[in-house]
Protein backbone atom coordinates (compact mmCIF):
# COMPACT_ATOMS: atom_id res chain seq x y z
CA UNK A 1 -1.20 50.07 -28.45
CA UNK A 2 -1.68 50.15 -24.24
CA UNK A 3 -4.88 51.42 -23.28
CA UNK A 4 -5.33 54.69 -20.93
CA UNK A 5 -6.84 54.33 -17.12
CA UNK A 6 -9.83 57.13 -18.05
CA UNK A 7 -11.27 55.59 -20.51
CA UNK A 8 -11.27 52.02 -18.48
CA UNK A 9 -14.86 51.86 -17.87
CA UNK A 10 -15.97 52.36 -21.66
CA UNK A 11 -12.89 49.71 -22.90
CA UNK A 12 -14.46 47.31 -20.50
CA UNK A 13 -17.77 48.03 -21.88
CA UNK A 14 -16.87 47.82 -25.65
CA UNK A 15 -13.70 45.24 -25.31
CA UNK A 16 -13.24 41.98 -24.27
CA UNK A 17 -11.01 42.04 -21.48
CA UNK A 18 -8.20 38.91 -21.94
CA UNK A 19 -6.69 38.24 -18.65
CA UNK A 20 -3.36 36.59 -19.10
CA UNK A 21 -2.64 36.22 -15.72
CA UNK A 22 -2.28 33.18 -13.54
CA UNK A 23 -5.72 31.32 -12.70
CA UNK A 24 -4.67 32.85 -8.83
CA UNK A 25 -4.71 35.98 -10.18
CA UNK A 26 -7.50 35.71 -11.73
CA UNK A 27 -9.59 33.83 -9.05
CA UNK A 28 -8.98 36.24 -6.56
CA UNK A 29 -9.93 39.22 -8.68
CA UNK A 30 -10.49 39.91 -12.33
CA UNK A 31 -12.27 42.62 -14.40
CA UNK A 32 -15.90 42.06 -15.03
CA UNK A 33 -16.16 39.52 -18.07
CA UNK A 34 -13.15 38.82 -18.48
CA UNK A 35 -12.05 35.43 -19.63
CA UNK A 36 -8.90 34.03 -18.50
CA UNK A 37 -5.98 32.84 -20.63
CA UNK A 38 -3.01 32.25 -18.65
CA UNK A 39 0.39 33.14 -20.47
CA UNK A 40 2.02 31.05 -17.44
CA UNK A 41 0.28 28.54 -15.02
CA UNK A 42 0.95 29.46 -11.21
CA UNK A 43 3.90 27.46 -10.82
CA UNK A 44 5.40 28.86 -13.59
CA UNK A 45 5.17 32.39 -12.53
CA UNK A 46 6.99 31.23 -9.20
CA UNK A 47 9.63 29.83 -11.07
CA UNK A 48 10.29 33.01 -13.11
CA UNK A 49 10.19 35.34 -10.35
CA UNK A 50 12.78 33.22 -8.80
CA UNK A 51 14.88 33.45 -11.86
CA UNK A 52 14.59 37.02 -12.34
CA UNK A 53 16.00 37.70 -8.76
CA UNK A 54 18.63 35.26 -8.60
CA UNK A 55 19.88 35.39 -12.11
CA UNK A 56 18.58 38.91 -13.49
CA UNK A 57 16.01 39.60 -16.07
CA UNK A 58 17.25 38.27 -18.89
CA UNK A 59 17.86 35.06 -17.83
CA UNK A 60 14.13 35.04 -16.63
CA UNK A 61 12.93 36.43 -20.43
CA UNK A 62 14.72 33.79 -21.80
CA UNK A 63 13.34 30.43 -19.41
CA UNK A 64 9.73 32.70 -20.03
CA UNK A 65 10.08 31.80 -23.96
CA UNK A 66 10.83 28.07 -23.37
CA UNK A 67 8.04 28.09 -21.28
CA UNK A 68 5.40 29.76 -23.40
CA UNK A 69 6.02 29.85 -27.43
CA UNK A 70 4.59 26.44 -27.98
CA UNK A 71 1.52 27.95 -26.10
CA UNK A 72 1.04 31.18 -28.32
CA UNK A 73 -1.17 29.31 -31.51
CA UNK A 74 -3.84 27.90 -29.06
CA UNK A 75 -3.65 30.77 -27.14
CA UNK A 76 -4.76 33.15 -30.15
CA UNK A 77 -7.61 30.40 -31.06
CA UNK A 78 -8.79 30.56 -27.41
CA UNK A 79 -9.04 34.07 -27.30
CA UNK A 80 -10.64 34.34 -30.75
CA UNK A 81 -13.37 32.01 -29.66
CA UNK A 82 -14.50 33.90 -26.86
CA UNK A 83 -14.38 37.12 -29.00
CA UNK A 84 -16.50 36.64 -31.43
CA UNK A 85 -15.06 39.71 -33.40
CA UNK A 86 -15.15 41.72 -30.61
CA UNK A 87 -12.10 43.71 -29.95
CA UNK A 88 -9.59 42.58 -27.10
CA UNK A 89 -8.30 44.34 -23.94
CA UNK A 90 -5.42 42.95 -22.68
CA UNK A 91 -4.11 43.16 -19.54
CA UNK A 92 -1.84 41.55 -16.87
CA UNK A 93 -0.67 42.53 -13.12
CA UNK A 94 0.93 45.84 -14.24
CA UNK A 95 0.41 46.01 -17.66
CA UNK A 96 3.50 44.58 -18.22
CA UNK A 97 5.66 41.68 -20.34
CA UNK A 98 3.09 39.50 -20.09
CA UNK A 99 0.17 41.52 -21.67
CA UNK A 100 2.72 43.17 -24.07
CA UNK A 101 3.66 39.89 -25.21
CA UNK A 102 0.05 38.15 -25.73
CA UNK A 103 -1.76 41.74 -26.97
CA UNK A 104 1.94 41.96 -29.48
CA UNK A 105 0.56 38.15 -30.76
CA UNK A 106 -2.65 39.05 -31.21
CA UNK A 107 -2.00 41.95 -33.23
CA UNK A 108 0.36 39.78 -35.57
CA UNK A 109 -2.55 37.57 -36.37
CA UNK A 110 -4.67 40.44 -37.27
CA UNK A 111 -6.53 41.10 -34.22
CA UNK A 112 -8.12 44.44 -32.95
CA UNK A 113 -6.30 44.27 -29.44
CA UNK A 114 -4.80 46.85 -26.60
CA UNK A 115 -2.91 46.17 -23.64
CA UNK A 116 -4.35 47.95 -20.72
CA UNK A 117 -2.06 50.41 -19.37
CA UNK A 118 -1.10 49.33 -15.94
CA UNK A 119 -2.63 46.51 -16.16
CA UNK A 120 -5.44 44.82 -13.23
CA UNK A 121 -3.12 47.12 -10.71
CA UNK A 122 -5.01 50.61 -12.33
CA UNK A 123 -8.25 48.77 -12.86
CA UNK A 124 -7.79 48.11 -8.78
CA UNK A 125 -6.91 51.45 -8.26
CA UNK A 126 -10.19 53.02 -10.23
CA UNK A 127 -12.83 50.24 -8.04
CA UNK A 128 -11.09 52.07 -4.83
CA UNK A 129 -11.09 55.35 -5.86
CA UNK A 130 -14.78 54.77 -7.09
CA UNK A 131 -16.02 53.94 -3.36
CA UNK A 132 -13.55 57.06 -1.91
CA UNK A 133 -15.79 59.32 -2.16
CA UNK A 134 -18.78 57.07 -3.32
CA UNK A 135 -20.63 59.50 -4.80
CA UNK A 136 -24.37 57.30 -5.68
CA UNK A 137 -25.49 58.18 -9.17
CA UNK A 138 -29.26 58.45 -8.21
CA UNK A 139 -30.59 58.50 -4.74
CA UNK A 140 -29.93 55.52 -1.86
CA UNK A 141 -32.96 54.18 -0.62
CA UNK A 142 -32.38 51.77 2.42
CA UNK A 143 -34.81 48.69 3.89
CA UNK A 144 -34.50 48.27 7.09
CA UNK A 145 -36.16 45.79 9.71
CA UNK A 146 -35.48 43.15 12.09
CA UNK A 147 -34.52 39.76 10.59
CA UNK A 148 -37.45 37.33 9.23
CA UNK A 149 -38.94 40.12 7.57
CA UNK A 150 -37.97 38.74 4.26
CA UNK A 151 -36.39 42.13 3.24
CA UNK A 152 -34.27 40.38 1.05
CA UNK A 153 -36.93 38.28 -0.80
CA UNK A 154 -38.47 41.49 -1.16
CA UNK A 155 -35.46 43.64 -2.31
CA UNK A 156 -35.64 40.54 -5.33
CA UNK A 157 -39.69 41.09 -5.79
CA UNK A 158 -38.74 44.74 -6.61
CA UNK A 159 -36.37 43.91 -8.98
CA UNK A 160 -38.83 42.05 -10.96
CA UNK A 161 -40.71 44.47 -10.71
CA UNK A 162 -38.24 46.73 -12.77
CA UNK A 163 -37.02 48.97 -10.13
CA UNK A 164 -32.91 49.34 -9.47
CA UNK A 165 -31.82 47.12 -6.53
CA UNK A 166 -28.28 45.89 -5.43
CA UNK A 167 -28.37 42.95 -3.72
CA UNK A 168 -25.94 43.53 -1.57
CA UNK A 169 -26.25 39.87 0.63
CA UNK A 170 -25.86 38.32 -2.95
CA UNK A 171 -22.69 39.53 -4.03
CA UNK A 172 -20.92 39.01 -0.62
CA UNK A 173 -22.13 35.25 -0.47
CA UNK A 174 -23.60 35.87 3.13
CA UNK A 175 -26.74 36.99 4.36
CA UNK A 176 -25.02 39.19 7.31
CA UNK A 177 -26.21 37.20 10.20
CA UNK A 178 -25.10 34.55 13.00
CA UNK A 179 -26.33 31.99 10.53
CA UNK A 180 -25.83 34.05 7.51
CA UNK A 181 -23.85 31.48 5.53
CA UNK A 182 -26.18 28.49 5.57
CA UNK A 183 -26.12 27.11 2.54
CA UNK A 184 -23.77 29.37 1.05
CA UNK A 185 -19.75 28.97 0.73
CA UNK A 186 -18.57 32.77 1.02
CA UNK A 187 -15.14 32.16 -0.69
CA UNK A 188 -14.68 35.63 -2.74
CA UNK A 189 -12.08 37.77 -1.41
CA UNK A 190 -12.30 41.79 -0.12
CA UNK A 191 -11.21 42.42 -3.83
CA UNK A 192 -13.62 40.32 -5.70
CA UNK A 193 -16.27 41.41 -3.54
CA UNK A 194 -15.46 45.02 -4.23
CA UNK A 195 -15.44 44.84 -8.19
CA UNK A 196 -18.71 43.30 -8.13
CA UNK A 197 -20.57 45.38 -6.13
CA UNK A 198 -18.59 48.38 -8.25
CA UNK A 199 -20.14 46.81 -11.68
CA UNK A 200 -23.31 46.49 -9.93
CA UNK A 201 -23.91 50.44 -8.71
CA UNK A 202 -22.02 51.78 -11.94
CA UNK A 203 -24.63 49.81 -14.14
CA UNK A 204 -27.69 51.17 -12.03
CA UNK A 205 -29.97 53.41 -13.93
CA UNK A 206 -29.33 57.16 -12.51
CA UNK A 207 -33.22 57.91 -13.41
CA UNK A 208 -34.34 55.45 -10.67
CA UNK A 209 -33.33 55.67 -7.03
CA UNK A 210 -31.36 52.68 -6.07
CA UNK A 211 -32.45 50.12 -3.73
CA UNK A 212 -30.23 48.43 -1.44
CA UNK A 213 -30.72 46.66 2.11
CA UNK A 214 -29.65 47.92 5.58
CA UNK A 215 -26.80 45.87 6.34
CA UNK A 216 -23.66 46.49 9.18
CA UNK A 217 -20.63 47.69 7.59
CA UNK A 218 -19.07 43.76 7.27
CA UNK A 219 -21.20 41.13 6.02
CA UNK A 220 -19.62 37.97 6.61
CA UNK A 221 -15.77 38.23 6.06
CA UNK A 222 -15.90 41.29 3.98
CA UNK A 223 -16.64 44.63 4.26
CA UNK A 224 -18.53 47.59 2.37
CA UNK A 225 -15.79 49.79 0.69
CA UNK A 226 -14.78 53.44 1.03
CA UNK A 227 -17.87 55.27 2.39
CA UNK A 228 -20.53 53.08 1.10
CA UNK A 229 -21.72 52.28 4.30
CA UNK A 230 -21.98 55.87 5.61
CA UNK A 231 -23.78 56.78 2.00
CA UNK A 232 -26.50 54.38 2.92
CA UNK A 233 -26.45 55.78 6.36
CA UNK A 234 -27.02 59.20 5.32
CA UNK A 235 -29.81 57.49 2.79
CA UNK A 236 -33.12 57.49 2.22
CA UNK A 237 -34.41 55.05 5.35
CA UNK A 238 -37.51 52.33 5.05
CA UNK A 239 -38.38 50.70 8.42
CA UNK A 240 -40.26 47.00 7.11
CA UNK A 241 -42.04 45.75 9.68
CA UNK A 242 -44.08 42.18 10.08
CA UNK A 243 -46.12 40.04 12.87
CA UNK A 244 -43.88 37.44 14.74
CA UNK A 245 -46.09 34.94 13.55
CA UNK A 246 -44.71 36.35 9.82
CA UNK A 247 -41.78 36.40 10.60
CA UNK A 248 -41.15 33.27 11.97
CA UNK A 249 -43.08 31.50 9.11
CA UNK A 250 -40.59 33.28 6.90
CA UNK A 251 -37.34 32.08 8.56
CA UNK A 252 -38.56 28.37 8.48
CA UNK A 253 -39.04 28.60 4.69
CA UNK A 254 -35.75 30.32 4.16
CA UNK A 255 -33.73 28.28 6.45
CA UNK A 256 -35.92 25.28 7.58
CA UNK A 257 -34.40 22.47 5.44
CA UNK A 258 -32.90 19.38 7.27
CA UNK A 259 -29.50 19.71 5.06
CA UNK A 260 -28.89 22.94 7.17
CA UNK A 261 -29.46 21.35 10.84
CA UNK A 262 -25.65 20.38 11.23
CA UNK A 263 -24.77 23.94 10.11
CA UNK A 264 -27.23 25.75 12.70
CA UNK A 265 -25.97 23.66 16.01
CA UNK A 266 -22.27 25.50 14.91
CA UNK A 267 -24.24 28.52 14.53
CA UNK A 268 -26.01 28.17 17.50
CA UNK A 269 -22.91 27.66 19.78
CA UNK A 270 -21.38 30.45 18.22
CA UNK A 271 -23.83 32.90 19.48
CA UNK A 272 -24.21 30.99 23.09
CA UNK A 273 -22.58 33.40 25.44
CA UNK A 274 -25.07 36.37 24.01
CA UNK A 275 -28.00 33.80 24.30
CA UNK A 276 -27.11 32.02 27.93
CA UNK A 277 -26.33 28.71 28.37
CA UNK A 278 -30.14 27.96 29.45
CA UNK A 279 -31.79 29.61 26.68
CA UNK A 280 -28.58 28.17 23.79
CA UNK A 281 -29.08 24.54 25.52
CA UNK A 282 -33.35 25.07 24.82
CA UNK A 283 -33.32 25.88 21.49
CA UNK A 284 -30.47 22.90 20.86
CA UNK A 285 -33.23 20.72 21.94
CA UNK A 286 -35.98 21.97 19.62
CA UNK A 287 -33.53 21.87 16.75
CA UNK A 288 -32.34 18.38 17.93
CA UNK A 289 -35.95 17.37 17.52
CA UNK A 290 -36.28 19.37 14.79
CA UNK A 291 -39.31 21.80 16.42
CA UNK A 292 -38.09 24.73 13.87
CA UNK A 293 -41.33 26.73 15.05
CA UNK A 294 -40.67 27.64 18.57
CA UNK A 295 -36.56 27.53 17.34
CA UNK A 296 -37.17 30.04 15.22
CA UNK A 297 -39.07 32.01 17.29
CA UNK A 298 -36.79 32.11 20.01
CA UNK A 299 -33.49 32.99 18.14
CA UNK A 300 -36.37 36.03 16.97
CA UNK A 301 -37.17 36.97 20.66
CA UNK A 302 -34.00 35.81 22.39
CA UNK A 303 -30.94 36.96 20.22
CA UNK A 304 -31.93 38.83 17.13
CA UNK A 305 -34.46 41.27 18.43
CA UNK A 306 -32.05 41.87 21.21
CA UNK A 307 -28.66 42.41 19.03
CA UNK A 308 -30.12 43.93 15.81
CA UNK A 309 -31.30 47.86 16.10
CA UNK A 310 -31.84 47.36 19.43
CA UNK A 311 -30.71 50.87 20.48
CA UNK A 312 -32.25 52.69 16.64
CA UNK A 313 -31.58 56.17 17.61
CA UNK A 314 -32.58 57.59 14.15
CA UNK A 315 -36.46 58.22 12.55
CA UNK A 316 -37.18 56.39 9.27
CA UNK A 317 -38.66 58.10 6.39
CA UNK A 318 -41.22 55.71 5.24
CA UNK A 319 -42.61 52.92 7.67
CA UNK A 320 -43.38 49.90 5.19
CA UNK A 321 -45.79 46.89 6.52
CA UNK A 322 -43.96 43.83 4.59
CA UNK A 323 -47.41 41.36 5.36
CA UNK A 324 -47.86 41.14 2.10
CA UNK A 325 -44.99 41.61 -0.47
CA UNK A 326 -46.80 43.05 -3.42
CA UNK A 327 -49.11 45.59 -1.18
CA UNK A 328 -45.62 46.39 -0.07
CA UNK A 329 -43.92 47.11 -3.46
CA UNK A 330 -47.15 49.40 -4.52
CA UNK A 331 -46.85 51.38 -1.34
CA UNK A 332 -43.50 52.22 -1.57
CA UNK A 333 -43.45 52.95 -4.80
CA UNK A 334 -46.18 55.50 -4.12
CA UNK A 335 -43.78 57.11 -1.60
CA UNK A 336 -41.34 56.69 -3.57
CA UNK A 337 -43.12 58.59 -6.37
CA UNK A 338 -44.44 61.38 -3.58
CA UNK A 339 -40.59 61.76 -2.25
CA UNK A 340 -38.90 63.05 -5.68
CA UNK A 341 -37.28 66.55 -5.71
């Protein structure tokens, strides 16, 4: 029985979603939780499209079968695993063959299963329509503040704390900056980025505002979807502030560790036409000798406090001293609390 796109969210919720598609397909992009069981491997799939448009469909169907019935038994005991008596969604690129083949198994053996009508295509087509209008379930509050502040070690000390946060540096793999990837492999795609910030938000208590970081509208490779960026724009907007001295302590815990020094002499270069050659060739030296205090604190004076907010034309809401995280979290909560409708 295929599976309507409205109801998508609450299948998700209440099924497990069986992606028979290619481990490609699913790598790039999948539905949140889903497990992958691959009717064909990605070779395979090549080979069939080939068939089908050189030799027609049926020709295709039939080199599909050779290909797959010997697969079907394990296929039905992998799935059942991973189920635990929960029922199954099934779904493929379009909701097609594939799904209607594997969900048509499945019900043979006497499992609860659907095939998702239109398969990962419509589940694609509700994460984009979600951020186009993005339309926040519960109000957008924004931190702000010039890097080293630790705004993201604080965004995670609120979360502890029980309030709603996104981490939006997290999902992307990247933490926005010239040396924003240290340490980190940022290999998700636009699309895998997308569904995971979508699961994120749409799981977000609406009785608590939600807490996100200021961030530019691409973080590393990818990009915020749809209007998300202009949401937190028009948000509500928490200036952190910290001592240099703070700050610069901060960035040497965060990114201070000898297995990053080959990483930050790429990083460095990169940014050397916006530092000068003087100033890029000075701090090469104290990283050479590995001198991360005044490093750090001249990538603070010299390029960050220079390229980020330098020209803030807007008025924050709440200024927030970040000198002490938990003194932090209690004051803006009390704002927080003083700022509801």
């Amino acid at each position: 029985m295929p599976a309507t796109t409205p109801f998508i969210e609450t299948l998700i919720d209440s099924h497990l979603p069986v992606d028979v598609r290619t481990p490609l397909e699913y790598a790039e992009d999948h539905i949140p939780g889903a497990i992958n069981v691959p009717l064909l491997s990605n070779e395979e799939r090549v080979e069939i499209g080939t068939i089908y448009k050189q030799q027609g469909p049926h020709l295709a169907r039939q080199r599909g079968l050779q290909l797959t019935a010997h697969r079907f038994p394990e296929m039905v005991r992998s799935i059942e695993r991973s189920a635990q008596g929960r029922p199954l969604l099934v779904y493929c690129w379009r909701g097609g063959l594939r799904s209607k083949t594997v969900t048509s198994i499945l019900e043979l053996t006497g499992h609860e299963a659907l095939q998702l009508t239109g398969g990962y295509k419509s589940f694609r087509n509700h994460v984009s329509g979600y951020f186009r209008p993005f339309t926040p379930n519960s109000p957008l509050v924004v931190l702000h503040g010039m890097t080293g502040i630790g705004k993201t070690t604080f965004l995670l000390r609120l979360k502890e704390r029980g309030c709603s946060v996104v981490d939006l540096e997290g999902l992307a793999c990247h933490r926005g900056s010239a040396f924003g990837q240290l340490g980190l492999t940022q290999s998700l795609s636009q699309k895998r980025f997308e569904t995971l910030l979508w699961d994120a938000v749409r799981k977000a208590p609406a009785e608590l505002p939600l807490i996100v970081e200021g961030e530019s509208e691409r973080i590393g490779r990818v990009s915020l979807p749809g209007d998300f960026y202009q949401k937190m724009a028009a948000g509500i907007r928490i200036w952190c502030s910290a001592s240099l001295d703070t700050r610069v302590q901060r960035l040497i815990e965060e990114y201070g560790l000898p297995e990053y020094k080959e990483e930050m002499g790429v990083a460095l270069q990169r940014i050397r036409k916006k530092l000068g050659g003087k100033i890029c060739d000075q701090l090469a030296d104290h990283l050479e000798r590995w001198e991360m205090e005044p490093f750090m604190k001249g990538l603070v004076c010299d390029y960050y406090d220079k390229v980020y907010y330098k020209n803030r034309d807007w008025e924050a809401d709440f200024d927030l001293c970040m000198e002490d995280f938990d003194q932090a979290a209690v004051d803006l909560a009390a704002f927080l609390e003083k700022a509801k409708p």
